[in-house]
Protein backbone atom coordinates (compact mmCIF):
# COMPACT_ATOMS: atom_id res chain seq x y z
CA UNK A 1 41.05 181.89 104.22
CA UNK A 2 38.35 184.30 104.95
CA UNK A 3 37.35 185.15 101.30
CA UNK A 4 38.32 181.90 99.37
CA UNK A 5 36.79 179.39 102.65
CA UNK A 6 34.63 181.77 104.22
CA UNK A 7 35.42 181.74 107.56
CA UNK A 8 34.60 183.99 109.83
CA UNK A 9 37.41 185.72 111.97
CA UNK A 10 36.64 183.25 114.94
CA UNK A 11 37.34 180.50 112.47
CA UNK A 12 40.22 181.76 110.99
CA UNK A 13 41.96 182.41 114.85
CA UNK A 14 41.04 178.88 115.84
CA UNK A 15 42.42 177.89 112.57
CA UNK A 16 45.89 179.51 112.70
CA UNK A 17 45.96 178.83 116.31
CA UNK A 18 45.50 175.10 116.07
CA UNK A 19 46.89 174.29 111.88
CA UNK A 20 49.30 177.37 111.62
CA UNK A 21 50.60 174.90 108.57
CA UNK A 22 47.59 175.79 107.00
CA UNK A 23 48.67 179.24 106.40
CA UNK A 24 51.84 178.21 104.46
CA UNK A 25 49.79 176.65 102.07
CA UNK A 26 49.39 178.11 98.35
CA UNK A 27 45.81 178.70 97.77
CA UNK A 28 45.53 177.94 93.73
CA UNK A 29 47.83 174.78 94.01
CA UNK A 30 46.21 173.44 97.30
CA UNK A 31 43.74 174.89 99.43
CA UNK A 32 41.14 176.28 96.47
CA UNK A 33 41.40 172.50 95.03
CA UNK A 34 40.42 171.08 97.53
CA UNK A 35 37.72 173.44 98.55
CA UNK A 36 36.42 173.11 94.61
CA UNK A 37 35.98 169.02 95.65
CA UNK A 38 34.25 169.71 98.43
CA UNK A 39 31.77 171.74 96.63
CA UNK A 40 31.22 168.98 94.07
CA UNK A 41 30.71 166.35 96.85
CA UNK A 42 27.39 168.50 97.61
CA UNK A 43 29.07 170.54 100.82
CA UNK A 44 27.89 173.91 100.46
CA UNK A 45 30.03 177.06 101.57
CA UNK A 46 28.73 177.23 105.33
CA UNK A 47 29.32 173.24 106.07
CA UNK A 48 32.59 173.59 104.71
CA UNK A 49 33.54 176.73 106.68
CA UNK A 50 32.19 174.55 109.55
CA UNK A 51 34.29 171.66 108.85
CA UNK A 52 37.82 173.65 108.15
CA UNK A 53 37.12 174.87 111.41
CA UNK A 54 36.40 171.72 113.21
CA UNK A 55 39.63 169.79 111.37
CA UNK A 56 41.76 172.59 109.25
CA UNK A 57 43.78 169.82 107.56
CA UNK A 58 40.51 168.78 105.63
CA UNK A 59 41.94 171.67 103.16
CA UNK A 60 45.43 169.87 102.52
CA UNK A 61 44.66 166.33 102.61
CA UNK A 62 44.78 164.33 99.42
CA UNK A 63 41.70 164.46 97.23
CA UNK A 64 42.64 161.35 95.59
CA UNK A 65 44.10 159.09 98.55
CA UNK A 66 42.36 160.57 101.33
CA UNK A 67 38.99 162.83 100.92
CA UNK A 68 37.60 160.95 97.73
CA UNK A 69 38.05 157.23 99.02
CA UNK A 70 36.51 158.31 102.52
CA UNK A 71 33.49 160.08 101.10
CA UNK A 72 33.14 157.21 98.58
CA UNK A 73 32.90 154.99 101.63
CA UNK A 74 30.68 156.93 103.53
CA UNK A 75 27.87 157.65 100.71
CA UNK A 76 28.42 154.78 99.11
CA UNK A 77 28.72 151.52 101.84
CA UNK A 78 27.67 153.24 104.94
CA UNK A 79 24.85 154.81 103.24
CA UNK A 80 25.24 157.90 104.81
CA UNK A 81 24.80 161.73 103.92
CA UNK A 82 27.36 164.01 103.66
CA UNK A 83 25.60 166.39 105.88
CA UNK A 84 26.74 163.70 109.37
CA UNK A 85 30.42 164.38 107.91
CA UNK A 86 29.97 168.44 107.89
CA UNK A 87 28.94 167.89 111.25
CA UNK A 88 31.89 165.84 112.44
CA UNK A 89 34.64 166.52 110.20
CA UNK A 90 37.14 164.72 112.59
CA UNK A 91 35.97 161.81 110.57
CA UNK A 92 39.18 162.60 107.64
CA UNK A 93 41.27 161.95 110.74
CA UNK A 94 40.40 158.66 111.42
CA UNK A 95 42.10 155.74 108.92
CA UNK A 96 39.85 154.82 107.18
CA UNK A 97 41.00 150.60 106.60
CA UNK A 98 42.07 150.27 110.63
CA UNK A 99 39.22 152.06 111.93
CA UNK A 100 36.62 153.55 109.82
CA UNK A 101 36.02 150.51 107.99
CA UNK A 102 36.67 147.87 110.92
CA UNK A 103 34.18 149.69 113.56
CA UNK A 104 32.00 149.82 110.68
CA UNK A 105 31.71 146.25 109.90
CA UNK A 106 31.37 145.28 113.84
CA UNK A 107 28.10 148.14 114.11
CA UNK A 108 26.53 146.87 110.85
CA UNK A 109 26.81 143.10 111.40
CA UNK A 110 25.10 143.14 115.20
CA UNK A 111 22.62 146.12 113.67
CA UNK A 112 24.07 149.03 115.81
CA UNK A 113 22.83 152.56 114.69
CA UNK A 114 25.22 155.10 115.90
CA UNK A 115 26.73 158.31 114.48
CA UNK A 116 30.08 158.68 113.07
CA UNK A 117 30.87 160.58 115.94
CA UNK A 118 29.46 157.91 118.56
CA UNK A 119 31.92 155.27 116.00
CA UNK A 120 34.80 156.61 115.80
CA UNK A 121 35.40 159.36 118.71
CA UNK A 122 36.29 156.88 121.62
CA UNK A 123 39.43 154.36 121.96
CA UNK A 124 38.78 150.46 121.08
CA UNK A 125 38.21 149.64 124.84
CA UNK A 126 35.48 152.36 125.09
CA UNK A 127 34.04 151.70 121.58
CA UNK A 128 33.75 147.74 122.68
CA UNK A 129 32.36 148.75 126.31
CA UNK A 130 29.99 151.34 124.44
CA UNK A 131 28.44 148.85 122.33
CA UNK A 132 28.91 145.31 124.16
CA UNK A 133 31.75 143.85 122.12
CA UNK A 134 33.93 141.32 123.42
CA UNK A 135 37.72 141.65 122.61
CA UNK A 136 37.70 138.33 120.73
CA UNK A 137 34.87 139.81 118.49
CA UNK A 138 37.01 142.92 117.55
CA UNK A 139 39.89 140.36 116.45
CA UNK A 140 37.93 138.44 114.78
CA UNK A 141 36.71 141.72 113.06
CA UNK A 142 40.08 143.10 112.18
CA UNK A 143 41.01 139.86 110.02
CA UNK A 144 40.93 140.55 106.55
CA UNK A 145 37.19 139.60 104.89
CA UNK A 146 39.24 137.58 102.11
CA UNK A 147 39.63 135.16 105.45
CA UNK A 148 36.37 135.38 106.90
């Protein structure tokens, strides 16, 4: 982890201590892949250090069903950077149709500007108290747009 992420020993401890899975994990067939897409999304070495750190399993998830639809979605309809994701990386935790997407719509449509972090780093009931939503507007919000 050290010389193919570049973390630094405190990074690798918090690493094994909280993902020991990680660990397991060959480096050619899965880690160093992974890494490699990260680079070519525009992360550079120290953001991605920063981000194994901050959620490990960044390193094993799926470039095709998990990393590249969820950077796709943030550069491409958010219209964010990649540099908010290297800052919270807890971000490839959260589903990305339930609630990535769904808080999304509900900020955009009433013209909220918030961080990812503000978004998606509280339950429903505190992300509707946070920014004034009724419950009835967060069902309406989770029907699918083919019905709105």
């Amino acid at each position: 982890l050290k010389s193919s992420v570049g973390l630094t020993e405190d990074g690798i401890q918090s690493v094994v201590m909280n993902f020991p899975q990680l660990v397991c994990r060959d480096v050619t067939k899965v880690l160093k892949p992974n890494y490699d897409y990260l680079r070519e999304c525009g992360f550079g070495d120290a953001q991605i250090a920063i981000m194994v750190s901050g959620y490990p399993p960044i390193l094993i998830k799926s470039i095709k069903n998990s990393l590249q639809p969820r950077i796709r979605f943030l550069v491409q309809v958010m219209g964010r950077g990649i540099d908010e994701v290297a800052s919270y990386p807890e971000f490839f935790h959260h589903g990305l149709k339930k609630k990535v997407e769904s808080r999304f719509k509900l900020v955009k449509r009433n013209n909220i500007v918030c961080s990812l972090r503000e978004m998606l780093d509280c339950s429903t009931k505190k992300f509707h108290d946070k920014f004034g939503f009724s419950e009835s507007v967060f069902q309406i919000s989770s029907i699918p747009t083919l019905f709105l």
